[in-house]
C-alpha atoms as a PDB file:
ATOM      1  CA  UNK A   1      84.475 138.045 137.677  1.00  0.00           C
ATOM      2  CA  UNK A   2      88.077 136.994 138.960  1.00  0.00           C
ATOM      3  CA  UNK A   3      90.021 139.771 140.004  1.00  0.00           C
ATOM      4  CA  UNK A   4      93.028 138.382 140.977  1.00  0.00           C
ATOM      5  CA  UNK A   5      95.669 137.490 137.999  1.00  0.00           C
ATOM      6  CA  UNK A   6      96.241 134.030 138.452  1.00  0.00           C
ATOM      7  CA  UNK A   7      92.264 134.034 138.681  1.00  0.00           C
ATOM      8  CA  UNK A   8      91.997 135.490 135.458  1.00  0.00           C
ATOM      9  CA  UNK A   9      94.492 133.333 134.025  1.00  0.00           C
ATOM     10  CA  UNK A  10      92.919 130.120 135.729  1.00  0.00           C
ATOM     11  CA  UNK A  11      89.643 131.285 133.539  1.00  0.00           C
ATOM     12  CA  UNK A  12      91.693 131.851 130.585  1.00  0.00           C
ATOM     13  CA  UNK A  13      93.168 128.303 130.519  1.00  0.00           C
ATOM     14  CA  UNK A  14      89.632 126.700 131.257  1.00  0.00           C
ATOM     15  CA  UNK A  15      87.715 128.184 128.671  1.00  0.00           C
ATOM     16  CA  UNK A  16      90.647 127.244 126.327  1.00  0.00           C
ATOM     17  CA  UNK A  17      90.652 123.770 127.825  1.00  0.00           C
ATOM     18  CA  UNK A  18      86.870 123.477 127.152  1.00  0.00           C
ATOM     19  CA  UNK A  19      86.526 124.368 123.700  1.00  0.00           C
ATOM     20  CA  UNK A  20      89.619 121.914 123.235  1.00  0.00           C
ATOM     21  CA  UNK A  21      87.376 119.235 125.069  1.00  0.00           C
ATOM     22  CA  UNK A  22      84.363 119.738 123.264  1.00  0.00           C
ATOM     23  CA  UNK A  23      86.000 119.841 120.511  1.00  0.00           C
ATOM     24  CA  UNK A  24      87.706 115.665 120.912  1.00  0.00           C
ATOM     25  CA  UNK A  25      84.256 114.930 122.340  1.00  0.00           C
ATOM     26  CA  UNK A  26      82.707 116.035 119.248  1.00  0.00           C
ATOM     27  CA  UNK A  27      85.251 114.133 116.897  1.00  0.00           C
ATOM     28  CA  UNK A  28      85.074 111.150 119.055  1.00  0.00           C
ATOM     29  CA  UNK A  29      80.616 110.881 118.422  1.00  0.00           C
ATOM     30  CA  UNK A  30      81.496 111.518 114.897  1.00  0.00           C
ATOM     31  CA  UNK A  31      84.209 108.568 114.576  1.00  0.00           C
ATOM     32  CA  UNK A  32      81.690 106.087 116.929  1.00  0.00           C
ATOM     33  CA  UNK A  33      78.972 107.384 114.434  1.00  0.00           C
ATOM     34  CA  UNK A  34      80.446 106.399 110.942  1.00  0.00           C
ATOM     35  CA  UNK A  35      81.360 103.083 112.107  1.00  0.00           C
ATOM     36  CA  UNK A  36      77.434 102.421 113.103  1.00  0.00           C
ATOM     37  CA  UNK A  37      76.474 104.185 109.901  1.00  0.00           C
ATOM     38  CA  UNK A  38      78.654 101.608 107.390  1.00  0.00           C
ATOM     39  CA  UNK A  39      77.305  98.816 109.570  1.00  0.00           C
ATOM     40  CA  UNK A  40      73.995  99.760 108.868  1.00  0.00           C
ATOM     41  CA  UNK A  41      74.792 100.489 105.087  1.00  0.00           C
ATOM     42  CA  UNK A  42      76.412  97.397 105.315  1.00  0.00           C
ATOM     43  CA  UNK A  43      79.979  98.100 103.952  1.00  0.00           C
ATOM     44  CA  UNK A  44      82.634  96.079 102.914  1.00  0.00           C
ATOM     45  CA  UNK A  45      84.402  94.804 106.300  1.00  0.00           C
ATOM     46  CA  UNK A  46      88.014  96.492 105.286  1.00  0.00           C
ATOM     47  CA  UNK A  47      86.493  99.916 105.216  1.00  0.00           C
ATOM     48  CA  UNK A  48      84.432  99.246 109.057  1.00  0.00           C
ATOM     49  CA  UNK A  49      87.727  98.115 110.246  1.00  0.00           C
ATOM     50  CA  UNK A  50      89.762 101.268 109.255  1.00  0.00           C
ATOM     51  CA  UNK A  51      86.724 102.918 110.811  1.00  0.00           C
ATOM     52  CA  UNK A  52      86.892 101.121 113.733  1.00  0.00           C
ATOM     53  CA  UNK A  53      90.546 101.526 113.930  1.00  0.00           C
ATOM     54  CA  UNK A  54      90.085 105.325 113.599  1.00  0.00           C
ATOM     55  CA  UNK A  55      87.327 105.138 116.221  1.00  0.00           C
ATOM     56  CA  UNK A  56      89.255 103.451 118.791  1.00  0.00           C
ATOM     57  CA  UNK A  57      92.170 105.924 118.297  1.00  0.00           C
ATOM     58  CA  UNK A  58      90.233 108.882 119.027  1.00  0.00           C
ATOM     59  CA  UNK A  59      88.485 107.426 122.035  1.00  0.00           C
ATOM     60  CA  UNK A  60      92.260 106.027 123.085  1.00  0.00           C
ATOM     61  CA  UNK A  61      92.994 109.186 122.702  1.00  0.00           C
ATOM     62  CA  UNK A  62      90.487 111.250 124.432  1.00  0.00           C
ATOM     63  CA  UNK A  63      91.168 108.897 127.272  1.00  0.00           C
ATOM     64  CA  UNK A  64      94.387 109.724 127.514  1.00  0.00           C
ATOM     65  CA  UNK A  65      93.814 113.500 127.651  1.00  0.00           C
ATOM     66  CA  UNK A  66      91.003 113.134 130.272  1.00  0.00           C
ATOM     67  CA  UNK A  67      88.319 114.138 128.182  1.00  0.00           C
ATOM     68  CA  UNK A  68      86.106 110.481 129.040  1.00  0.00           C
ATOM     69  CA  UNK A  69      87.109 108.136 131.951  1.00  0.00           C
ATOM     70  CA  UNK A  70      89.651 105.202 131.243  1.00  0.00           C
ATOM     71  CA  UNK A  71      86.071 102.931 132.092  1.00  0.00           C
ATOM     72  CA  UNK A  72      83.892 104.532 129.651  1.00  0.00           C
ATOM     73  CA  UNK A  73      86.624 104.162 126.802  1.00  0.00           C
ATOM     74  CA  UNK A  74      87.046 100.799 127.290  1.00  0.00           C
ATOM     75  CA  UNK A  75      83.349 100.259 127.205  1.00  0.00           C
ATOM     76  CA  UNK A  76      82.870 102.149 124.110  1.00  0.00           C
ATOM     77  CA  UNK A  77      85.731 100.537 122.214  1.00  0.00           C
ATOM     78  CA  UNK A  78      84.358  97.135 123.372  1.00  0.00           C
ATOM     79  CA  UNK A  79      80.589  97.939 122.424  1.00  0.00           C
ATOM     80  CA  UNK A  80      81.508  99.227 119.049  1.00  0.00           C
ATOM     81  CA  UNK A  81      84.007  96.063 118.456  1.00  0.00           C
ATOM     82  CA  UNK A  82      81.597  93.173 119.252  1.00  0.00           C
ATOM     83  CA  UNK A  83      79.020  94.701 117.025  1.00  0.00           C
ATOM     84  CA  UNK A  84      82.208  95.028 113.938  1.00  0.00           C
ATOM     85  CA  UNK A  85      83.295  91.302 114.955  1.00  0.00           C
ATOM     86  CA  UNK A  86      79.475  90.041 114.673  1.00  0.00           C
ATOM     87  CA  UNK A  87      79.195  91.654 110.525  1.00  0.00           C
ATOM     88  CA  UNK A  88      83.248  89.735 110.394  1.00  0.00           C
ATOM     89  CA  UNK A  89      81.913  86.425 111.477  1.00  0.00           C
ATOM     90  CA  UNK A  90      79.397  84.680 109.308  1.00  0.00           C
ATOM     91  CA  UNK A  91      75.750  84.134 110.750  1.00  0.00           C
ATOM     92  CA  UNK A  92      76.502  80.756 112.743  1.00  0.00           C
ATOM     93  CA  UNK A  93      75.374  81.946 115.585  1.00  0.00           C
ATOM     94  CA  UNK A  94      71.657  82.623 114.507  1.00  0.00           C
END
């Protein structure tokens, strides 16, 4: 246990900062999630692009605040928007 006041303070602000964290990190799964979901279900292509357009905000986002690395963003939003530009494009490439 701290006992000096800014140490008590410091643990304050860091449990605050953590449920605040989990919380993004949460949101951010949930937003990757639904766009994998309607590609699976196999949804029109408007609604997996505002998905995708919701998902890459919250992971911009959570970048932004320091919550994931500036790396792992970029390799989320690009994993996410090769698999919603594969459903766009018709099956050529098979």
């Amino acid at each position: 246990m701290p006992n000096l006041k800014s140490a008590k303070k410091r643990v304050k602000q860091s449990e605050k900062r953590r449920i605040i964290n989990a919380s993004r990190k949460t949101g951010l799964k949930t937003a990757i999630r639904k766009v994998q979901d309607s590609l699976e279900r196999g949804d029109a292509i408007e609604d997996i692009k505002k998905l995708m357009v919701e998902a890459e905000s919250k992971i911009a986002r959570a970048q932004g605040k320091g919550v994931i690395h500036r790396n792992t963003a970029k390799r989320k939003i690009s994993k996410l928007a090769r698999r919603v530009s594969q459903v766009s494009r018709p099956s050529a490439s098979k």
